[in-house]
C-alpha atoms as a PDB file:
ATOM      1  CA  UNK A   1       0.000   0.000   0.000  1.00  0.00           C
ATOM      2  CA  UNK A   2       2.912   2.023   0.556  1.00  0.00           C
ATOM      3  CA  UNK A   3       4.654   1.786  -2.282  1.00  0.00           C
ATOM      4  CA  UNK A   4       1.442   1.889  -4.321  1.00  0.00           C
ATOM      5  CA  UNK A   5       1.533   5.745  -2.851  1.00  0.00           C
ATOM      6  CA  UNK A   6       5.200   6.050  -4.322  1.00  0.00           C
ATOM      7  CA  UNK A   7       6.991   5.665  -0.694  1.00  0.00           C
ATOM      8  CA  UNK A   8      10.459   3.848  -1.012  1.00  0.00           C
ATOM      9  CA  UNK A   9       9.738   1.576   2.140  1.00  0.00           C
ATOM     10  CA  UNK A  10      10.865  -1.962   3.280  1.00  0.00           C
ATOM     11  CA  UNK A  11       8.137  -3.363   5.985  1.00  0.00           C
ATOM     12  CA  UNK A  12       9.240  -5.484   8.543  1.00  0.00           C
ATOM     13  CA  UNK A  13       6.836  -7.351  11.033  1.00  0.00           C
ATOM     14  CA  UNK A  14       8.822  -7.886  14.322  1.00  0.00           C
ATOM     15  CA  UNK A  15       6.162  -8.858  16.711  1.00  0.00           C
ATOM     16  CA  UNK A  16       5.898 -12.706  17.961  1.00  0.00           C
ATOM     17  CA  UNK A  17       2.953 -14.110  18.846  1.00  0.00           C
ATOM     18  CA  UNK A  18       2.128 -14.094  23.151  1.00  0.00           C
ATOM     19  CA  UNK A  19       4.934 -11.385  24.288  1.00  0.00           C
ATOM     20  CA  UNK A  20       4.930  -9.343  26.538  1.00  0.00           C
ATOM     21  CA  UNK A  21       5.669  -5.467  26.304  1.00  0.00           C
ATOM     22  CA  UNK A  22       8.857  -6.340  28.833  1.00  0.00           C
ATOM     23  CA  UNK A  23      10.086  -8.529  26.023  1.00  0.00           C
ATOM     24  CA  UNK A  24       9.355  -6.504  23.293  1.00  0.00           C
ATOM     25  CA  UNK A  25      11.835  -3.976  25.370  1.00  0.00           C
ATOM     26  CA  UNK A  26      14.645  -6.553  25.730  1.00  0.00           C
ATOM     27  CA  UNK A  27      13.977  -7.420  22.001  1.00  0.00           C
ATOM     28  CA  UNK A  28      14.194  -3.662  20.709  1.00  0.00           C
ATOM     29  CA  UNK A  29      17.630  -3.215  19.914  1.00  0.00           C
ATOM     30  CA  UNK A  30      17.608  -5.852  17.044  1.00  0.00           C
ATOM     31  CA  UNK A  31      14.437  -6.115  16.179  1.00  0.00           C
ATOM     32  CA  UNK A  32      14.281  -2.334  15.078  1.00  0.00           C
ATOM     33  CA  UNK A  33      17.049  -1.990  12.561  1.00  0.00           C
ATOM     34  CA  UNK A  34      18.967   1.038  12.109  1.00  0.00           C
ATOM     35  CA  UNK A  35      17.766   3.364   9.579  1.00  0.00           C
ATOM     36  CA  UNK A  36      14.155   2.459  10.687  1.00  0.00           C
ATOM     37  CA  UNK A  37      11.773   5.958  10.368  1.00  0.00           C
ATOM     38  CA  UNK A  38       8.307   4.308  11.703  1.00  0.00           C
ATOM     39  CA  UNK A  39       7.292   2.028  13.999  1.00  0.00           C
ATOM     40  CA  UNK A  40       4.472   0.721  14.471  1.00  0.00           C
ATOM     41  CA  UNK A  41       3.652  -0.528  17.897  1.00  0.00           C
ATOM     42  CA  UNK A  42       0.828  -2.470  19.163  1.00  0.00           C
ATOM     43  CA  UNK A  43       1.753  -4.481  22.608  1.00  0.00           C
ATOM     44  CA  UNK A  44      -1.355  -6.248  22.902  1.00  0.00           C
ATOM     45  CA  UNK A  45      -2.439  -7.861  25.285  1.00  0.00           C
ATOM     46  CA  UNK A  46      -0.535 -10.504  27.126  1.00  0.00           C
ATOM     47  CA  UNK A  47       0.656  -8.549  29.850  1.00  0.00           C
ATOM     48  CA  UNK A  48      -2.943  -8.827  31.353  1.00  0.00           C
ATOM     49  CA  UNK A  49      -3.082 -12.446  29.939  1.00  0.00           C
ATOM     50  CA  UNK A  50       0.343 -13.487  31.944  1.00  0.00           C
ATOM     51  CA  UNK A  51      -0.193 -11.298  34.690  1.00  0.00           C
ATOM     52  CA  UNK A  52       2.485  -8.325  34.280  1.00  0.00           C
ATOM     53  CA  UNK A  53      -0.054  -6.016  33.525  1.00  0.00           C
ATOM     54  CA  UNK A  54       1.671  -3.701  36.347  1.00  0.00           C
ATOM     55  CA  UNK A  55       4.543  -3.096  33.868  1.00  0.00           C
ATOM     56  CA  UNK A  56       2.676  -2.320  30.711  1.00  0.00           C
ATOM     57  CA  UNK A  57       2.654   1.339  30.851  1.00  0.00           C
ATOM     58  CA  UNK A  58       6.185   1.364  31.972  1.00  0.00           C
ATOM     59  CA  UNK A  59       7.448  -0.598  29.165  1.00  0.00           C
ATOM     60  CA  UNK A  60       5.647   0.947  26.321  1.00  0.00           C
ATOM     61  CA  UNK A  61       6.921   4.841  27.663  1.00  0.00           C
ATOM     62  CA  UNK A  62      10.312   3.033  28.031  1.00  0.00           C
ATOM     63  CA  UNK A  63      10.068   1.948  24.300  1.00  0.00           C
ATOM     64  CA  UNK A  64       8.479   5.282  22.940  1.00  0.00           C
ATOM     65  CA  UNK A  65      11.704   7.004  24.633  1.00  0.00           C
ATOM     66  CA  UNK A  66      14.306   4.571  23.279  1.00  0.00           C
ATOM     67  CA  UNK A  67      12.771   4.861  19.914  1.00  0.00           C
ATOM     68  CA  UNK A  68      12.669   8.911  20.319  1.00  0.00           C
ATOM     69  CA  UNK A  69      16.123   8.686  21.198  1.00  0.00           C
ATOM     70  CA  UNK A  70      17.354   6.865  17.855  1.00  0.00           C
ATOM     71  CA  UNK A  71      14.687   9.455  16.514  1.00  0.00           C
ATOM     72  CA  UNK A  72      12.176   6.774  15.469  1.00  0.00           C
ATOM     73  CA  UNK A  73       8.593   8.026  14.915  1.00  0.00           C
ATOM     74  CA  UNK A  74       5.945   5.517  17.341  1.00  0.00           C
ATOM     75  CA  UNK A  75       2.551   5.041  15.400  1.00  0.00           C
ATOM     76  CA  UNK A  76       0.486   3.483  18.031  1.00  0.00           C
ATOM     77  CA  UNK A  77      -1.850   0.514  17.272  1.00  0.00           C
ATOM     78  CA  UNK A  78      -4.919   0.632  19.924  1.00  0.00           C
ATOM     79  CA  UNK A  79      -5.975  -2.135  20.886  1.00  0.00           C
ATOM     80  CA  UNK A  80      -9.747  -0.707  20.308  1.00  0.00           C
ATOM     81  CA  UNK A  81      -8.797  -0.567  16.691  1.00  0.00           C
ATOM     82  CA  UNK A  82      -9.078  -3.872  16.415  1.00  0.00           C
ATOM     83  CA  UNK A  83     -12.433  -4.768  18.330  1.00  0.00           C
ATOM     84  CA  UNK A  84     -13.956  -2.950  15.056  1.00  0.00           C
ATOM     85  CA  UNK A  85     -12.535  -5.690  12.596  1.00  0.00           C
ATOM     86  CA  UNK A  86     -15.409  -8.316  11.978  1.00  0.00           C
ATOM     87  CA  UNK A  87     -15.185 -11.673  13.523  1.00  0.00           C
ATOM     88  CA  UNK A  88     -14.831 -13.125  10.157  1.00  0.00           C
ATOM     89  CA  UNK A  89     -11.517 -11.705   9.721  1.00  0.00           C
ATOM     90  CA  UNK A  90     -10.094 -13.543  12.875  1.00  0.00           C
ATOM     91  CA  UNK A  91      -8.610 -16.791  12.976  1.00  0.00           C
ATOM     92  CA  UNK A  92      -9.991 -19.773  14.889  1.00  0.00           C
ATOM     93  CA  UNK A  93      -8.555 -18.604  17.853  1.00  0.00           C
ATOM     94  CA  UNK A  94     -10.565 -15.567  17.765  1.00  0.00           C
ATOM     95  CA  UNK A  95      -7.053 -13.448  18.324  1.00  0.00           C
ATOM     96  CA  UNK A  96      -4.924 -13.394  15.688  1.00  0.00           C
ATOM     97  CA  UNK A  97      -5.970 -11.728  12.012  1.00  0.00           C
ATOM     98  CA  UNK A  98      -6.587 -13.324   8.854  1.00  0.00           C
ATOM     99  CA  UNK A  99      -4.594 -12.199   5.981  1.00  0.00           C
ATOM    100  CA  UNK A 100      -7.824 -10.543   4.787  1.00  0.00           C
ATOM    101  CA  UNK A 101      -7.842  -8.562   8.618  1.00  0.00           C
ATOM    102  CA  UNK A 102      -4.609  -7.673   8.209  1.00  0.00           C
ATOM    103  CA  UNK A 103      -5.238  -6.278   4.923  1.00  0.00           C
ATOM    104  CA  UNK A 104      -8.097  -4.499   6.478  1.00  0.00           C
ATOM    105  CA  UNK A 105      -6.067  -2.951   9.835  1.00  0.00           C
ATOM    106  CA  UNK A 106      -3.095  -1.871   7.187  1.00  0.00           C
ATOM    107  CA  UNK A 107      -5.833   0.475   5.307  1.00  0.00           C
ATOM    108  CA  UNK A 108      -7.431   2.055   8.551  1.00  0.00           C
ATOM    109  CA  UNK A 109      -3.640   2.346   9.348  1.00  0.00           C
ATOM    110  CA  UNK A 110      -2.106   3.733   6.183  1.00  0.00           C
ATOM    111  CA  UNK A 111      -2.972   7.581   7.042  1.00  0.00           C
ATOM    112  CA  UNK A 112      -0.985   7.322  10.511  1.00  0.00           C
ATOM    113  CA  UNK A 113       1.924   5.867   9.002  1.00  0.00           C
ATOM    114  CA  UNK A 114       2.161   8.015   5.626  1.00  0.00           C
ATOM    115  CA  UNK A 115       1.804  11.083   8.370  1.00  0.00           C
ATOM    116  CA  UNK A 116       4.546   9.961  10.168  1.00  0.00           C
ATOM    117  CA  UNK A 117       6.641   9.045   7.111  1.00  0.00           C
ATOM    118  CA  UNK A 118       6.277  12.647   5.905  1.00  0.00           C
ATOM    119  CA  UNK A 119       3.319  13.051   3.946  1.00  0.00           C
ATOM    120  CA  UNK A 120       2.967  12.958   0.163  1.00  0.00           C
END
């Protein structure tokens, strides 16, 4: 979608399935490559689901500033974003997105990103 819009992007999905936003912390380093603009961040919910829920808010301000600092832009991913995709568009599991979901979340969350990416 991006480069459909004429943006010169390469779009990498670092999350893994069930972490927490204390792992996505230890993980940052190399999982956000240097030269990275945007990121995207959407830490879910298993810190309520494995009962760390006391450091989510911690985490994702420790994240936001370690990504300021390398002068990283944060887009922000609600979690009430997607409560407004259908049920159809879920897996089994009723968690995790079907390609077609995805798909769907990427367009409600192309204006964010091309904001953040400058703008055309």
């Amino acid at each position: 979608m991006l480069k459909a819009q004429g943006y010169d992007v390469h779009v990498i999905n670092a999350g893994i399935n069930g972490d927490t936003t204390a792992g996505m912390l230890a993980r940052l380093p190399g999982a956000v490559p240097d030269g990275t603009r945007v990121v995207i961040l959407q830490p879910g919910g298993n810190d309520g689901r494995k009962g760390v829920q006391s450091e989510h808010a911690g985490n994702i301000a420790s994240i936001q500033s370690a990504l300021a600092a390398r002068h990283i832009k944060v887009v922000m991913l609600p979690n009430a974003l997607l409560k407004g995709i259908p049920a159809k568009m879920y897996q089994p599991d009723g968690i995790h997105l079907t390609p077609e979901g995805y798909a769907l979340l990427a367009r409600q969350m192309l204006p964010q990103v091309t904001r953040a990416l400058g703008g055309h």
